[in-house]
C-alpha atoms as a PDB file:
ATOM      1  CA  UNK A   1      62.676  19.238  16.826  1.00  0.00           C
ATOM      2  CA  UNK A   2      62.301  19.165  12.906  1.00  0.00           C
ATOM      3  CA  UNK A   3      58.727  20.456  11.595  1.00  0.00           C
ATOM      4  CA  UNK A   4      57.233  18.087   9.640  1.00  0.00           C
ATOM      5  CA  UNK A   5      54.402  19.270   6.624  1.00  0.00           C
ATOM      6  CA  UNK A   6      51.096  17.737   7.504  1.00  0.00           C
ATOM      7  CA  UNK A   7      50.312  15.217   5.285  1.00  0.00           C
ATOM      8  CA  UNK A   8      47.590  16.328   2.360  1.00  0.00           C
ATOM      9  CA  UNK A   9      44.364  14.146   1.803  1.00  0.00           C
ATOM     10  CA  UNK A  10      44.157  13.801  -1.377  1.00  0.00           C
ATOM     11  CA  UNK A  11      40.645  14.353  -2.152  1.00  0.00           C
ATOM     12  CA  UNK A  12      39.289  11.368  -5.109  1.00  0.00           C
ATOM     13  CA  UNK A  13      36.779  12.562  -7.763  1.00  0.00           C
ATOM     14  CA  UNK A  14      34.160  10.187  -7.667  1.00  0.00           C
ATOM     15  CA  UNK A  15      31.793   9.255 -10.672  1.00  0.00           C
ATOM     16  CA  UNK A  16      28.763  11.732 -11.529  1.00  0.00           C
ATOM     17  CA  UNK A  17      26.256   7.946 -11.060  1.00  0.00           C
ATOM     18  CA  UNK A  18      27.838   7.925  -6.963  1.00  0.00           C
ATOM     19  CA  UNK A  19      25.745  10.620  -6.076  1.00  0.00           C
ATOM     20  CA  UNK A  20      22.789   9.520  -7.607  1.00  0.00           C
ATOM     21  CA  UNK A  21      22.864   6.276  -6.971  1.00  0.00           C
ATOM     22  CA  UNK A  22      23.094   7.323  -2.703  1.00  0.00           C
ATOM     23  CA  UNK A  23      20.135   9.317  -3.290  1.00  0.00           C
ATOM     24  CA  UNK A  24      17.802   6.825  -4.930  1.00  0.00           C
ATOM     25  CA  UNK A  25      18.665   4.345  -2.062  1.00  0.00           C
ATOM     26  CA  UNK A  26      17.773   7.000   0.708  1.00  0.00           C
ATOM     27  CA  UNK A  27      14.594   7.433  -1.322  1.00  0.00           C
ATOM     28  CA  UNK A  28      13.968   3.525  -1.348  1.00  0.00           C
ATOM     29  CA  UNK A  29      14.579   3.795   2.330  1.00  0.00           C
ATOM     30  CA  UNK A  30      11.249   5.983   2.917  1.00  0.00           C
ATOM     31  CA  UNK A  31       7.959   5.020   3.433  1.00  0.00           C
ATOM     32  CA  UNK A  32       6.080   8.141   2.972  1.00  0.00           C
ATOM     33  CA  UNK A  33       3.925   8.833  -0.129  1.00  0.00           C
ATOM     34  CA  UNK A  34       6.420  10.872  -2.921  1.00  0.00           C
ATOM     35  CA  UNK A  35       3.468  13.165  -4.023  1.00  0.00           C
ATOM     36  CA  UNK A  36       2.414  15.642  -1.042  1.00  0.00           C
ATOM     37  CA  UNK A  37      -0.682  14.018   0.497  1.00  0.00           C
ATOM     38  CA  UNK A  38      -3.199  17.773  -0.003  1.00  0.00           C
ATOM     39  CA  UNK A  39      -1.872  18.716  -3.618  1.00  0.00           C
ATOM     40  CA  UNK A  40      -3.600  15.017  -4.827  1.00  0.00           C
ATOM     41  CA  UNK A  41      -6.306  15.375  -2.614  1.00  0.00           C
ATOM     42  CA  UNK A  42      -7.483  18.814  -3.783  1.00  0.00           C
ATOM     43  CA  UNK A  43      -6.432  17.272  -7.496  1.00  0.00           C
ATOM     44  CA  UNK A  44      -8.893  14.253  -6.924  1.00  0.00           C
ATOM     45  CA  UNK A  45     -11.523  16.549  -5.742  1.00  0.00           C
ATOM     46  CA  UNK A  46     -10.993  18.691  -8.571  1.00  0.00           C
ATOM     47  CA  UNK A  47     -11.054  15.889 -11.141  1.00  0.00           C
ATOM     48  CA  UNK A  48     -14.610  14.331  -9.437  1.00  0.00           C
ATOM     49  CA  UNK A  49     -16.495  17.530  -9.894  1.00  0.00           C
ATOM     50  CA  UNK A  50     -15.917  17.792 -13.483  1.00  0.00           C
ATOM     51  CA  UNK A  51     -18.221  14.113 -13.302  1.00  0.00           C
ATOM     52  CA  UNK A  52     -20.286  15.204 -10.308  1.00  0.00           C
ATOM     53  CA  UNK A  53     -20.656  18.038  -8.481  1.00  0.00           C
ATOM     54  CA  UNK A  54     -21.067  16.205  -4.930  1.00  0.00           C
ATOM     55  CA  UNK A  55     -18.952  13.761  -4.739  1.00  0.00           C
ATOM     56  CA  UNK A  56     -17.582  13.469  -1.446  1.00  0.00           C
ATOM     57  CA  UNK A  57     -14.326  10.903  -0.441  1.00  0.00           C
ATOM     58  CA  UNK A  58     -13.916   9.346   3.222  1.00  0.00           C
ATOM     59  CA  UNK A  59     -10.180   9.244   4.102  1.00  0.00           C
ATOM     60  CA  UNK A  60      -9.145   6.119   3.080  1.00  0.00           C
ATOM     61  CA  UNK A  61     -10.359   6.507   0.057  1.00  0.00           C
ATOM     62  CA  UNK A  62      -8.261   9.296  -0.762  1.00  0.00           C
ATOM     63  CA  UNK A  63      -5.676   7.119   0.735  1.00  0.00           C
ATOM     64  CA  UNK A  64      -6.161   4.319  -1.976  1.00  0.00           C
ATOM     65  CA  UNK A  65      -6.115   6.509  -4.863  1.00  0.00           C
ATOM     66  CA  UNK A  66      -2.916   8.046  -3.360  1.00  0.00           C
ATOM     67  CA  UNK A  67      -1.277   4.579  -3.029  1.00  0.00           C
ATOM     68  CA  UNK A  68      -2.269   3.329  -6.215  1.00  0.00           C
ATOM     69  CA  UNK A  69      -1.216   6.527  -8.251  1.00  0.00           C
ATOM     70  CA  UNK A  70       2.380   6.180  -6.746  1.00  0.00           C
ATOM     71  CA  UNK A  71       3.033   2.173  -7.376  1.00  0.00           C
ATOM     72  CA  UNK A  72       1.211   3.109 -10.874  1.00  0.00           C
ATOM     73  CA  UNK A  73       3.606   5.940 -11.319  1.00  0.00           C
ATOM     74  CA  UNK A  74       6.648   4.183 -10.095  1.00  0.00           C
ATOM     75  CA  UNK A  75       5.940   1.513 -12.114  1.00  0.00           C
ATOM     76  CA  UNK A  76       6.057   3.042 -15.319  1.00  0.00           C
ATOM     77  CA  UNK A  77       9.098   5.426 -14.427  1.00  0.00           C
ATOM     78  CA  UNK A  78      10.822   1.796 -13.586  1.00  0.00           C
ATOM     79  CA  UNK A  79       9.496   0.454 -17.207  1.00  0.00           C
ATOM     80  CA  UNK A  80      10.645   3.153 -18.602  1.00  0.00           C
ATOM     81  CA  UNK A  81      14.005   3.520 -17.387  1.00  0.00           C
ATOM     82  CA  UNK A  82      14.587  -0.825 -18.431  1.00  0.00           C
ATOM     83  CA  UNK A  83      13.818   1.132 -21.619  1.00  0.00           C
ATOM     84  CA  UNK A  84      16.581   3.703 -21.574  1.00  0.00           C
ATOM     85  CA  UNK A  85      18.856   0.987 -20.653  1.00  0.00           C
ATOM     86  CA  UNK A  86      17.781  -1.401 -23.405  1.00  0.00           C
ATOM     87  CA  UNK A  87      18.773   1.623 -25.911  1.00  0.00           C
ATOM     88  CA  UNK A  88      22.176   2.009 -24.248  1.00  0.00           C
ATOM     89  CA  UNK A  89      21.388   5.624 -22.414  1.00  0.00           C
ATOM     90  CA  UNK A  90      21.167   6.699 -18.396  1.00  0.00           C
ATOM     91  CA  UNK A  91      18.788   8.894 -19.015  1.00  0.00           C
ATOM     92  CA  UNK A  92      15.280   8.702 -19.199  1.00  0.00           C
ATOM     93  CA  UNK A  93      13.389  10.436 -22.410  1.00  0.00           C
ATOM     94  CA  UNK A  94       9.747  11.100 -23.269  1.00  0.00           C
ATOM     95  CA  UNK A  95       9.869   8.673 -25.884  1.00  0.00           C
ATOM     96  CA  UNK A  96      10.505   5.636 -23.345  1.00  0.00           C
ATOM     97  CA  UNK A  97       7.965   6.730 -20.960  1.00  0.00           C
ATOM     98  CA  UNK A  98       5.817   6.857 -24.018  1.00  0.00           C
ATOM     99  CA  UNK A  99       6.700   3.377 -25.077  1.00  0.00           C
ATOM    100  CA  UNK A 100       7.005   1.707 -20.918  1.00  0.00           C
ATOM    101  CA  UNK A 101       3.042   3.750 -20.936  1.00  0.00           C
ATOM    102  CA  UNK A 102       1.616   1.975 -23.921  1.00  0.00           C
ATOM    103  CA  UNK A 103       3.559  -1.281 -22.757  1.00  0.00           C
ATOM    104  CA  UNK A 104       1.664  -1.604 -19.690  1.00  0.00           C
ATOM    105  CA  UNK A 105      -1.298  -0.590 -20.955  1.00  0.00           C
ATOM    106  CA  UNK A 106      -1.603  -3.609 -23.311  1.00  0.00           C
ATOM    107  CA  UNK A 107      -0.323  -6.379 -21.051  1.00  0.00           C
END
């Protein structure tokens, strides 16, 4: 019985976007908050006793500030990535969040 070589895989190089672009759609898949939930809460806290020493926040509360933050975050990252893009580059610089930032602040 003649031996016969196993046949080799050959393994394809895929493009450096594939890996990213698998990774941003497991992201999109989630539906927890992207910023840990006590970091912001102890940042909120902090940020309300520089007005007020005894400020206190009920749960929800803390909740809607967390929400809005993200979709207010995520918006401008989105802005300014449509920015990169418009400029012909993948990746995102200071000056387009700058730019997607003073953008959304005036419309």
């Amino acid at each position: 019985m003649p031996r016969t070589s196993p046949i080799k895989q050959i393994k394809r190089k895929r493009k450096a976007s594939t890996n990213a672009i698998r990774e941003i759609r497991q992201e999109q898949k989630k539906t927890t908050m992207i910023i840990p939930v006590a970091p912001f809460n102890r940042l909120v806290a902090e940020i309300a006793h520089k007005y007020r020493n005894n400020y206190r926040f009920k749960g929800s509360a803390y909740t809607a500030l967390h929400v809005a933050a993200e979709e207010h975050l995520v918006d401008i990252f989105q802005n300014a990535n449509k920015c990169a893009i418009h400029d012909n580059r993948e990746t995102v610089q200071s000056k387009d969040l700058l730019l997607a930032h003073e953008l959304g602040t005036t419309a």
